[in-house]
N, C-alpha and C. Protein backbone atom coordinates (compact mmCIF):
# COMPACT_ATOMS: atom_id res chain seq x y z
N UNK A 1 94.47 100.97 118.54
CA UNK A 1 94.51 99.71 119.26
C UNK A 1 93.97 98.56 118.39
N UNK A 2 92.77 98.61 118.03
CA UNK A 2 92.31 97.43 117.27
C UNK A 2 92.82 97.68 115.70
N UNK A 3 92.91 98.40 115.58
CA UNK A 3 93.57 99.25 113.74
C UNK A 3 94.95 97.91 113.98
N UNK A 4 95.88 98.31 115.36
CA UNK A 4 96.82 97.42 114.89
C UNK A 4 96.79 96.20 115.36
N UNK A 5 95.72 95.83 115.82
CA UNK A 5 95.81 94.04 115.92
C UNK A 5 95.57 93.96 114.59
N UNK A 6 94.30 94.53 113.83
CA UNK A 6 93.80 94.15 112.03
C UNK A 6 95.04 94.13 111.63
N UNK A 7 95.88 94.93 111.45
CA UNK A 7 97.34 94.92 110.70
C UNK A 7 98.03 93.92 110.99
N UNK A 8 98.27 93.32 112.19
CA UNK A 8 99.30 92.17 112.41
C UNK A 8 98.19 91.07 112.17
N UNK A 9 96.77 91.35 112.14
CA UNK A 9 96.74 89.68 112.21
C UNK A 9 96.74 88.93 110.79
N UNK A 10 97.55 88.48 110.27
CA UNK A 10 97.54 87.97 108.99
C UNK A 10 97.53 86.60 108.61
N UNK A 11 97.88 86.23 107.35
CA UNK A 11 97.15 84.57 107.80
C UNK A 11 98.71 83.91 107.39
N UNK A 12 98.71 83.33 108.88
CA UNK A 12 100.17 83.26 108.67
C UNK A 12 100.16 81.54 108.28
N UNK A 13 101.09 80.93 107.49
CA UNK A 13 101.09 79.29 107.46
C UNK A 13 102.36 78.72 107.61
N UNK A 14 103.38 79.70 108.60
CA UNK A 14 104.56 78.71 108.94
C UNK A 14 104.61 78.85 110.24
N UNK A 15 104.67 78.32 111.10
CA UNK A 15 104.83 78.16 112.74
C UNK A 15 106.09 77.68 113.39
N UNK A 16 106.59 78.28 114.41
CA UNK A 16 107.49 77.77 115.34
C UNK A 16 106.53 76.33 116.01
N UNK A 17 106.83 75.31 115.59
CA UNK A 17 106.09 74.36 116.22
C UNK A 17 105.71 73.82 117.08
N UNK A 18 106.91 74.19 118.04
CA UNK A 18 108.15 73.35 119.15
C UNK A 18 107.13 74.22 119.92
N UNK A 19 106.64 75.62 119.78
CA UNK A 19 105.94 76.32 120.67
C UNK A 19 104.59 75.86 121.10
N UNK A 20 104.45 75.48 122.03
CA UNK A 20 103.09 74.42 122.53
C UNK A 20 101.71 75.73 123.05
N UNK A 21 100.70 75.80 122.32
CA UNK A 21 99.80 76.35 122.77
C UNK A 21 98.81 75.58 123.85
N UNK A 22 98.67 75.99 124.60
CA UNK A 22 98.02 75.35 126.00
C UNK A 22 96.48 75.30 125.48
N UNK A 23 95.93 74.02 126.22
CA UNK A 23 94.57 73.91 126.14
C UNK A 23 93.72 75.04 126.62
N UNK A 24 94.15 75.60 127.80
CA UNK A 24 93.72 76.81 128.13
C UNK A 24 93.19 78.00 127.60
N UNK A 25 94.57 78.39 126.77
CA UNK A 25 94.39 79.37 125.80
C UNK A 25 93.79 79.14 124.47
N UNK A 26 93.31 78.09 124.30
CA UNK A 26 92.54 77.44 123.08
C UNK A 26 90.70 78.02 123.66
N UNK A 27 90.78 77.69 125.05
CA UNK A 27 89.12 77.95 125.74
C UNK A 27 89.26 79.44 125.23
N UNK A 28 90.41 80.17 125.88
CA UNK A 28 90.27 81.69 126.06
C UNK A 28 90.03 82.16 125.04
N UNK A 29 90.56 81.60 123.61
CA UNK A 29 89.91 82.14 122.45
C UNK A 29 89.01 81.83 122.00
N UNK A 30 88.58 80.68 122.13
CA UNK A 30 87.29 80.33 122.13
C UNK A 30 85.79 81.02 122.67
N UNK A 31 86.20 81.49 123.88
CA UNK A 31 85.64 82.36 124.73
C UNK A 31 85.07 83.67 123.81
N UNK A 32 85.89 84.08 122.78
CA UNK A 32 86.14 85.34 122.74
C UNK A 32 84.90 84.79 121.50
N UNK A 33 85.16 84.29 120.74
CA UNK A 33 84.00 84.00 119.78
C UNK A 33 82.93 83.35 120.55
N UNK A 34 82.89 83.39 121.58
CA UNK A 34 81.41 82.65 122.37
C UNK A 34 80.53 83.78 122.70
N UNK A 35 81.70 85.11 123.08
CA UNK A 35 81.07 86.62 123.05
C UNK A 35 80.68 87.59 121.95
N UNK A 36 81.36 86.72 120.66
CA UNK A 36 80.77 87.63 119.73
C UNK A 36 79.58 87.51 119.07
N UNK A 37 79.24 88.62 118.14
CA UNK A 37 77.69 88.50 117.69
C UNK A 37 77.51 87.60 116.87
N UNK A 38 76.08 86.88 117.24
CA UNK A 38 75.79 85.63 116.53
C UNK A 38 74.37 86.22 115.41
N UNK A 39 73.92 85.91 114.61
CA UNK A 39 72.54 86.16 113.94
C UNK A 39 71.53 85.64 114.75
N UNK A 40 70.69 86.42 114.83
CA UNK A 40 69.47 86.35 115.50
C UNK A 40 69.87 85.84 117.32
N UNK A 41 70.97 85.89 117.62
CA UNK A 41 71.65 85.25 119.22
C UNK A 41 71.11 83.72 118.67
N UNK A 42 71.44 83.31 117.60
CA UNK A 42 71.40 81.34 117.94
C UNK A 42 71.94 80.88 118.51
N UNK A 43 73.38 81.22 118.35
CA UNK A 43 74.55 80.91 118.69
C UNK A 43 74.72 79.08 117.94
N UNK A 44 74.85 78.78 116.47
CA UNK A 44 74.71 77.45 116.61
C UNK A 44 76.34 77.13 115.74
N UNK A 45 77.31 78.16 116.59
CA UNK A 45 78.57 77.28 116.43
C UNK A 45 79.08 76.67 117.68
N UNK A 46 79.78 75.46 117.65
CA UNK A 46 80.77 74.31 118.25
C UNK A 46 82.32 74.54 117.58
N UNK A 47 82.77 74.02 118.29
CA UNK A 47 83.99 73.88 118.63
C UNK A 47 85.00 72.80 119.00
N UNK A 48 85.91 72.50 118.14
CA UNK A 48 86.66 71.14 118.32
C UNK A 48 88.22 72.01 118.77
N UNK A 49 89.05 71.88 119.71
CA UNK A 49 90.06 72.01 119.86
C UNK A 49 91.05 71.12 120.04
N UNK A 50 92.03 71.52 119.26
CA UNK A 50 93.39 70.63 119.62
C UNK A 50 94.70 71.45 119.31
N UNK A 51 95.46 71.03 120.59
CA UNK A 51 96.73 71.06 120.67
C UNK A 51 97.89 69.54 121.16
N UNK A 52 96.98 68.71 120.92
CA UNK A 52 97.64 67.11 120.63
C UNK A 52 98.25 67.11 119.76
N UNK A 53 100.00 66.84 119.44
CA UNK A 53 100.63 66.62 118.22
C UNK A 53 100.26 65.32 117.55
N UNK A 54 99.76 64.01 117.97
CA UNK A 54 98.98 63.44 117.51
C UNK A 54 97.59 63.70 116.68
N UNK A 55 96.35 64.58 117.08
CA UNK A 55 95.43 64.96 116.67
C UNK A 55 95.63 66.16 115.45
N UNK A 56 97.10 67.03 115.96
CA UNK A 56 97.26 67.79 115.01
C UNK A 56 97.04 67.46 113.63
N UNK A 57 98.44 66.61 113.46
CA UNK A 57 98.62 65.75 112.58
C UNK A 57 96.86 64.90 111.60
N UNK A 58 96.58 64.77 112.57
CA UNK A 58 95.52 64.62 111.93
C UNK A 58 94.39 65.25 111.31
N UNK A 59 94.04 66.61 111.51
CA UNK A 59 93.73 67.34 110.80
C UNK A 59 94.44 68.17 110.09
N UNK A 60 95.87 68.37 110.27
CA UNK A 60 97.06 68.86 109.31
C UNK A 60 96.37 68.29 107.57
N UNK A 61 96.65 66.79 107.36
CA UNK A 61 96.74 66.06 106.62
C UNK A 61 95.06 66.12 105.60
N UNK A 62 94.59 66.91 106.38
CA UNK A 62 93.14 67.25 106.04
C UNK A 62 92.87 68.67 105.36
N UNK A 63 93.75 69.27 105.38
CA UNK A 63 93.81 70.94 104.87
C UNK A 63 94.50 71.01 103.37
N UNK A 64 94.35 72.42 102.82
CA UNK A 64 94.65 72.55 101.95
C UNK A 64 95.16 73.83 101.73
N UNK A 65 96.75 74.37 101.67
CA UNK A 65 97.58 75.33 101.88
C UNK A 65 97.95 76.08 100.95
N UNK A 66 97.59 77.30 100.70
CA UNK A 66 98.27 78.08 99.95
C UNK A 66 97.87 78.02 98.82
N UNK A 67 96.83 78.04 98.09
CA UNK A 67 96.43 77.51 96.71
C UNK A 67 97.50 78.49 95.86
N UNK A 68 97.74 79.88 96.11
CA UNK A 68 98.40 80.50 95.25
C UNK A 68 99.48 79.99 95.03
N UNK A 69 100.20 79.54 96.11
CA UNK A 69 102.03 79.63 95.99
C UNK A 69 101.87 77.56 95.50
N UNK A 70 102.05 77.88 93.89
CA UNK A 70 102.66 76.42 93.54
C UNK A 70 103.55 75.51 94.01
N UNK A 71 103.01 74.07 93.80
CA UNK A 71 104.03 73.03 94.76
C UNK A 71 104.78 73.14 95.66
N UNK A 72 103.72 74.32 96.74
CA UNK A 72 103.71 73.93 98.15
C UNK A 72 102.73 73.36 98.83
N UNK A 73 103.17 72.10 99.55
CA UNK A 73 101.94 71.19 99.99
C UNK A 73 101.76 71.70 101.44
N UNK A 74 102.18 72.66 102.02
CA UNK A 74 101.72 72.96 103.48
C UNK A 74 103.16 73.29 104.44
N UNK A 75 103.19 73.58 105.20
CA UNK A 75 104.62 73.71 106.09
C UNK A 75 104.97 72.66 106.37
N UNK A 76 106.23 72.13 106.42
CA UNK A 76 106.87 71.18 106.75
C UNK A 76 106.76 70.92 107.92
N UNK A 77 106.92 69.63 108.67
CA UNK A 77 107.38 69.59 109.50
C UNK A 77 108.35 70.43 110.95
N UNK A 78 107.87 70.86 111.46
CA UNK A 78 108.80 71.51 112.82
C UNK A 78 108.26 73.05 111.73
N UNK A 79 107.39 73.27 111.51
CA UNK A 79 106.67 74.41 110.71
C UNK A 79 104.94 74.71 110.71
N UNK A 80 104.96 73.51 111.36
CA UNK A 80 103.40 73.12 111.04
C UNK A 80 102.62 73.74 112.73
N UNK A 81 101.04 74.29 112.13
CA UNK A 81 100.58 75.03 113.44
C UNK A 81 100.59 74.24 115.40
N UNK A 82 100.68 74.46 115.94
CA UNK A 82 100.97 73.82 117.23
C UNK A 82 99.68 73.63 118.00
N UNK A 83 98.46 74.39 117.20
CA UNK A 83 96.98 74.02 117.79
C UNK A 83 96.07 74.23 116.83
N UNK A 84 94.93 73.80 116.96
CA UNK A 84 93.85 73.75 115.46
C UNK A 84 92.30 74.10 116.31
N UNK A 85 91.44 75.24 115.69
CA UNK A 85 90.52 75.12 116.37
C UNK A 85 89.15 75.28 115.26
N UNK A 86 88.39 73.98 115.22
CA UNK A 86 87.72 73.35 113.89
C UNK A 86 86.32 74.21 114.50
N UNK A 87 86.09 74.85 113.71
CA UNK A 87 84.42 75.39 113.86
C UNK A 87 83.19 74.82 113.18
N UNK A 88 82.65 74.54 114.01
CA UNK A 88 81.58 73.61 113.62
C UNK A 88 79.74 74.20 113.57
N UNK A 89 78.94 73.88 112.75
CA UNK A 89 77.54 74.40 112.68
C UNK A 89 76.87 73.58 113.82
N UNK A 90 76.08 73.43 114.56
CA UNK A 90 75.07 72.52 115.20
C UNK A 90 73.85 72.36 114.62
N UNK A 91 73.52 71.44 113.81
CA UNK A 91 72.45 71.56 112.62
C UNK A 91 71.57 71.46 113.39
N UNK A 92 71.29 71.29 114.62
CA UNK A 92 69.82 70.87 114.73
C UNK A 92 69.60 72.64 115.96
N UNK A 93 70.29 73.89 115.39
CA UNK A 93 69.97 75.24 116.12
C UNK A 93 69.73 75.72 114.87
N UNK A 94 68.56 76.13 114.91
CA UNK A 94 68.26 77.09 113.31
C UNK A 94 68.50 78.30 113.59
N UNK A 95 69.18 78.97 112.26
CA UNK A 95 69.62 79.99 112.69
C UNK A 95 69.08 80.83 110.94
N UNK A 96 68.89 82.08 111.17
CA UNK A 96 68.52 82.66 109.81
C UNK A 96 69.75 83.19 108.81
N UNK A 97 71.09 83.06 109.56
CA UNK A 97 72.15 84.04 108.21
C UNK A 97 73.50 82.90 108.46
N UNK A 98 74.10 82.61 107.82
CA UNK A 98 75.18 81.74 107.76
C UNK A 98 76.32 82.91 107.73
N UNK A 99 76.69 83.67 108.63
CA UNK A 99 77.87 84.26 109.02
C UNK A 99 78.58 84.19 109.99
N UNK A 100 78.46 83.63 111.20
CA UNK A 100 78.17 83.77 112.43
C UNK A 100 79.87 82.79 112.54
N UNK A 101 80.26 82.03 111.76
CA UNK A 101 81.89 81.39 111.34
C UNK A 101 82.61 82.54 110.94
N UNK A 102 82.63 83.48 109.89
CA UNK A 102 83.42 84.46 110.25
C UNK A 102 83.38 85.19 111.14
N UNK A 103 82.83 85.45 112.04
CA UNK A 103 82.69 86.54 113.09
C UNK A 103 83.41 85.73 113.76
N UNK A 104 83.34 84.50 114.57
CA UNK A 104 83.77 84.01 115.45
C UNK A 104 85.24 83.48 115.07
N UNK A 105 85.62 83.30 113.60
CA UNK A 105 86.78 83.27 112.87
C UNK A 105 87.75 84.46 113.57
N UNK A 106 87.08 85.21 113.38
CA UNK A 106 87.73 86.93 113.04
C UNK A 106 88.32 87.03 114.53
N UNK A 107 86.87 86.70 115.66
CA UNK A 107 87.29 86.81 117.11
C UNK A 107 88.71 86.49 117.65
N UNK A 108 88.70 84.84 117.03
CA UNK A 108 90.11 83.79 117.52
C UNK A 108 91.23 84.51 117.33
N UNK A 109 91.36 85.02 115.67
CA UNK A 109 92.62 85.39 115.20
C UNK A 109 93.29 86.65 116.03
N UNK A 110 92.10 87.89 116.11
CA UNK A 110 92.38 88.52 116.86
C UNK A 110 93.08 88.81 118.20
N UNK A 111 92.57 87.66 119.38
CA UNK A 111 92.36 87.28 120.26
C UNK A 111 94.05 86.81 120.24
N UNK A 112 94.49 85.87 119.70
CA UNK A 112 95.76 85.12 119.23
C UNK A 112 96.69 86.20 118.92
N UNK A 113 96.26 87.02 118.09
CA UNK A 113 97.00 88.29 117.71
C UNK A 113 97.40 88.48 118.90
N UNK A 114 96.45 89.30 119.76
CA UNK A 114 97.16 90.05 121.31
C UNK A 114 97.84 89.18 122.03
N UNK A 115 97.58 87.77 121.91
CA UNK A 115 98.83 86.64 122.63
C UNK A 115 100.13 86.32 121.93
N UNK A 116 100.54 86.98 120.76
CA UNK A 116 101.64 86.72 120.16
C UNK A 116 101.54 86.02 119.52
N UNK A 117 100.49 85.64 119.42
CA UNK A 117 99.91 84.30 118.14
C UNK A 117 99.68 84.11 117.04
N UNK A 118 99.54 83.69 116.01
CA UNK A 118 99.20 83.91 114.35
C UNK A 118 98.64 82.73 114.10
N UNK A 119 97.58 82.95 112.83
CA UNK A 119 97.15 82.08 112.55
C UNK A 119 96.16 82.02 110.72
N UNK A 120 95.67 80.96 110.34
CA UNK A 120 95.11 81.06 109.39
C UNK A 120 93.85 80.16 109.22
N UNK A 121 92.68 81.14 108.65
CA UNK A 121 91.20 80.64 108.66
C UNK A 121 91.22 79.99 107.32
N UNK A 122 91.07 78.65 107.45
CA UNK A 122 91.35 77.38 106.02
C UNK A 122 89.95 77.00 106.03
N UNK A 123 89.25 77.52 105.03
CA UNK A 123 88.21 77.13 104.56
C UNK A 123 88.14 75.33 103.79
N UNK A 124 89.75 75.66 102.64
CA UNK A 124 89.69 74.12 101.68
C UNK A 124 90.24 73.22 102.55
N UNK A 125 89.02 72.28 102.99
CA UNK A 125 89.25 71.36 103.96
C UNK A 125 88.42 70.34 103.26
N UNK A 126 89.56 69.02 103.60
CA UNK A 126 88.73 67.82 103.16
C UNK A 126 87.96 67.08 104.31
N UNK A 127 86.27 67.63 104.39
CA UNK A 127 85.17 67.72 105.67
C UNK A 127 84.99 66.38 105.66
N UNK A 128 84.71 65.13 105.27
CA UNK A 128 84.55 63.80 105.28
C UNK A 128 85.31 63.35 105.82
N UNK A 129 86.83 63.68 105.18
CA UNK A 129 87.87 62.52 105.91
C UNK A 129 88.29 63.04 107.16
N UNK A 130 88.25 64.85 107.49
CA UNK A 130 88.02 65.37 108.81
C UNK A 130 87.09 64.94 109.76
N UNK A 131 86.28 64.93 109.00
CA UNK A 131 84.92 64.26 109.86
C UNK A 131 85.15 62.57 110.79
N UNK A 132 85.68 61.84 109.77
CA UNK A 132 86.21 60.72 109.89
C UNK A 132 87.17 60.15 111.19
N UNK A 133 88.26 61.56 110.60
CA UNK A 133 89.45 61.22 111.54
C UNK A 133 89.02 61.97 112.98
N UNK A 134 88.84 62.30 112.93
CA UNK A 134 88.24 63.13 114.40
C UNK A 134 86.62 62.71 115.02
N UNK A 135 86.17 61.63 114.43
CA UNK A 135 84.54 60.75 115.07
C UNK A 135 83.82 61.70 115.34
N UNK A 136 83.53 62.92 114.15
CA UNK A 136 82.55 63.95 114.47
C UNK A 136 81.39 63.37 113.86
N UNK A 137 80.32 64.00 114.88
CA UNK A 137 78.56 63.00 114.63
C UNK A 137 78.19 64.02 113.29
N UNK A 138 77.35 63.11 112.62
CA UNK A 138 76.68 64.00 111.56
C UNK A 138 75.82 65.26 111.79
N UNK A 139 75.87 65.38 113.26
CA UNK A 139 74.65 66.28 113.38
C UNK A 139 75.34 68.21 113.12
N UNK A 140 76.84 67.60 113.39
CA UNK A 140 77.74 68.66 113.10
C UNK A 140 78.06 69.38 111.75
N UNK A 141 78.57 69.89 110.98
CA UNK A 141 79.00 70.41 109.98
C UNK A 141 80.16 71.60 110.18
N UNK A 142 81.13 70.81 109.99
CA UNK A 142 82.64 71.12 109.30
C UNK A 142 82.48 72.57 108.76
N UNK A 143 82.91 73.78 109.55
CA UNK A 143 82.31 74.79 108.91
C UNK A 143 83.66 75.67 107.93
N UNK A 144 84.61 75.55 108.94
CA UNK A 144 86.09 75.98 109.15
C UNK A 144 87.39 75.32 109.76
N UNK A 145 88.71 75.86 109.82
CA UNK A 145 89.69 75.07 110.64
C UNK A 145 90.57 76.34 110.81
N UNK A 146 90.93 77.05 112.19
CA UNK A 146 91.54 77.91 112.14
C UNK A 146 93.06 77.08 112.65
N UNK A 147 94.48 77.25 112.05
CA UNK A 147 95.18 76.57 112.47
C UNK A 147 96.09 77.88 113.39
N UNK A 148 96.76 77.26 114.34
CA UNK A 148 97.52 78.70 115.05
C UNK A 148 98.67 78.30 115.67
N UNK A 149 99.40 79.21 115.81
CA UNK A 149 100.86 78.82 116.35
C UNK A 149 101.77 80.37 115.96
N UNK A 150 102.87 79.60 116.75
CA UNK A 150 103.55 81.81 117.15
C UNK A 150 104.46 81.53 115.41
N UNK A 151 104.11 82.84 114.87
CA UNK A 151 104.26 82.48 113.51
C UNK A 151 105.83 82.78 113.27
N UNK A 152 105.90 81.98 112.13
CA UNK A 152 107.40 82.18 111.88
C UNK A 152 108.12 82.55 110.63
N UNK A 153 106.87 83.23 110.01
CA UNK A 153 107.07 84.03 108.51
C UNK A 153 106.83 85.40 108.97
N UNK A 154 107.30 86.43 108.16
CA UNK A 154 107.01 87.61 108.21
C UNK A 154 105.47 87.81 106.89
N UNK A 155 105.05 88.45 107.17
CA UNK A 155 103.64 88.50 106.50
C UNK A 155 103.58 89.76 105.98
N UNK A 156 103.72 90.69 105.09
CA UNK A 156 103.61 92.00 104.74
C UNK A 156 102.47 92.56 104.02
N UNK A 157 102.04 93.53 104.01
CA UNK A 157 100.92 94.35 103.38
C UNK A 157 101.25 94.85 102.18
N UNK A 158 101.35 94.51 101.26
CA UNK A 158 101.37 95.76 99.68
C UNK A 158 100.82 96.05 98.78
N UNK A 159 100.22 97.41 98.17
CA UNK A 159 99.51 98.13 97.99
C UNK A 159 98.61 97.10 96.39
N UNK A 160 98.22 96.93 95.98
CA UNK A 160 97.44 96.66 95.02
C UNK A 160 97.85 97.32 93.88
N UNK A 161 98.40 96.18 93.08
CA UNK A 161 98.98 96.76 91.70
C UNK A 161 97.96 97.10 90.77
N UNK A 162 97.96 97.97 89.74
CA UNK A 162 96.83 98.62 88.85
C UNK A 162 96.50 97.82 88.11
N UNK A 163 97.21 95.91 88.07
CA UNK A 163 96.46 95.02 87.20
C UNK A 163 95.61 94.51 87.96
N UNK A 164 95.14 95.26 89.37
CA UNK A 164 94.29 94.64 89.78
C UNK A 164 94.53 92.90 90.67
N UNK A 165 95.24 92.25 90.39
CA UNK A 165 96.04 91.19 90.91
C UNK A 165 96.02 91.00 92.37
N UNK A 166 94.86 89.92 93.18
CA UNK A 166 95.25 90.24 94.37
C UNK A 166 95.68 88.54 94.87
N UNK A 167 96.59 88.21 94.30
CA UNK A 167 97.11 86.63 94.63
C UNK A 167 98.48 87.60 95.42
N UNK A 168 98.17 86.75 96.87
CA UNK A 168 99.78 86.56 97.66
C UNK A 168 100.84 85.55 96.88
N UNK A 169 101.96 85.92 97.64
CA UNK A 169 103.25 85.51 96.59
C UNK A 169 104.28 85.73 98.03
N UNK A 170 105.18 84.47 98.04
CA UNK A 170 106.29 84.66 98.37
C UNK A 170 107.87 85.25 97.61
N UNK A 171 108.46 86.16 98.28
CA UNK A 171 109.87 86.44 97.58
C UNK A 171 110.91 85.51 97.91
N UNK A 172 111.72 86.14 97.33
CA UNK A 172 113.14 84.29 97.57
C UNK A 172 113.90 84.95 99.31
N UNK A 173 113.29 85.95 99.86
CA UNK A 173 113.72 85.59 101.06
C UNK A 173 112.59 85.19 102.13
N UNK A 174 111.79 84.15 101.58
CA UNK A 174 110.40 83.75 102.12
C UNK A 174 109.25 84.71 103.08
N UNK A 175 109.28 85.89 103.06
CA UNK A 175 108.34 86.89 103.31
C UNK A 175 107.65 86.81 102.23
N UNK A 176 106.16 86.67 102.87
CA UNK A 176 104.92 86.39 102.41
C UNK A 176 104.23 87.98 102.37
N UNK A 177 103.90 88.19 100.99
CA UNK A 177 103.62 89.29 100.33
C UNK A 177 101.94 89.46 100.10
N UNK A 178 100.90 90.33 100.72
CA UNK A 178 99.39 90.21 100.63
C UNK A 178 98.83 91.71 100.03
N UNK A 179 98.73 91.93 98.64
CA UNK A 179 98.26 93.02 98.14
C UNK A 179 96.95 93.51 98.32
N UNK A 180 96.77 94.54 98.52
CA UNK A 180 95.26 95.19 99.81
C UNK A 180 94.84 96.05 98.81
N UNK A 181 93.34 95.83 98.37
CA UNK A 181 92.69 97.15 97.64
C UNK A 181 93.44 98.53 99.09
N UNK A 182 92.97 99.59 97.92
CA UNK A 182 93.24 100.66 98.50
C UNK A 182 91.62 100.97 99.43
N UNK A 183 91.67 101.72 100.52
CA UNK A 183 90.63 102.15 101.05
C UNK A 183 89.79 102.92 100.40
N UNK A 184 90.25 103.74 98.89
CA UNK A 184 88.74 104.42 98.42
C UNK A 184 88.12 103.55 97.59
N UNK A 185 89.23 102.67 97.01
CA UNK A 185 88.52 101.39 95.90
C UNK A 185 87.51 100.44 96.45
N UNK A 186 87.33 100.63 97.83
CA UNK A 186 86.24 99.61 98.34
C UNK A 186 85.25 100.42 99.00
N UNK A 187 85.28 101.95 99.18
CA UNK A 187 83.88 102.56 99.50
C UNK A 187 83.47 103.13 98.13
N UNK A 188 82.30 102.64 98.30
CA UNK A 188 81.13 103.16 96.75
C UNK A 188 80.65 104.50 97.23
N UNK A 189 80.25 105.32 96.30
CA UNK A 189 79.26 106.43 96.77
C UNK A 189 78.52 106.15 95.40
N UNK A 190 77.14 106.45 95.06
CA UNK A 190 75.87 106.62 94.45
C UNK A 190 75.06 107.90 94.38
């Protein structure tokens, strides 16, 4: 069950656009990282949601896509994610371990997974002019931007070539290719 949500959920960056994710289902995943484990229970992430094609757009223009695959600047138009959900620190909740964004990262995608959803956790974000365009107070910090929408690439798993090489790559029939250490190459024994 959860083995194959991990398998489908991949980080997808082309979207059926036209497909409108409801404010609703933005809470419900939200929800799901409100239940997961925080360090020490601080809990000092926030949450910006949007599914405004106006607002989209505006943090669209703020991301940074695909570093591997050359002179592509992001999905085009009628490609681009249909909701954005910006994770934010609350600086003034001290908290002792700065992980507590992937966990709640991990939650969404998942969560989206079982709704037919796809999506991708975009760390290279330009946080100032995000900050800017969206009138977030300083007290916040820009942690993440998960973008989501019902995906419209195929996303595949393949095995890790022996040069070691783990850059994704599209083929010329645009299936998006993600090479995976093998499972003994990442448990150590001592």
């Amino acid at each position: 069950m959860i083995r194959d949500l991990t398998r489908r959920s991949r980080s997808y960056r082309r979207f059926w656009q036209e497909d409108i994710i409801e404010h609703e289902t933005l809470r419900e995943l939200v929800d799901l990282a409100r239940l997961s484990p925080s360090a020490g229970n601080m809990q000092p992430l926030r949450y910006i949601l949007s599914c405004d094609p106006k607002r989209n757009a505006l943090v669209f223009h703020n991301l940074v896509w695909a570093r591997y695959i050359e002179n592509w600047p992001g999905p085009p138009e009628g490609e681009r994610p249909s909701a954005y959900v910006i994770i934010l620190e609350d600086k003034q909740v001290e908290h002792p371990l700065r992980c507590d964004h992937g966990i709640a990262a991990q939650s969404i995608l998942l969560g989206a997974t079982e709704k037919g959803l796809g999506g991708c956790i975009i760390g290279a974000v330009n946080k100032p002019n995000l900050r800017q365009a969206l009138n977030i107070p300083d007290r916040y910090e820009v942690l993440l931007v998960l973008a989501l929408g019902k995906p419209k690439e195929k996303v595949v798993i393949e095995r890790l070539e022996p040069d070691g090489c783990t850059k994704y790559w599209r083929d010329s029939e645009g299936v998006h290719h993600v090479p995976k250490r093998a499972l003994d190459d990442v448990i150590l024994q001592f």
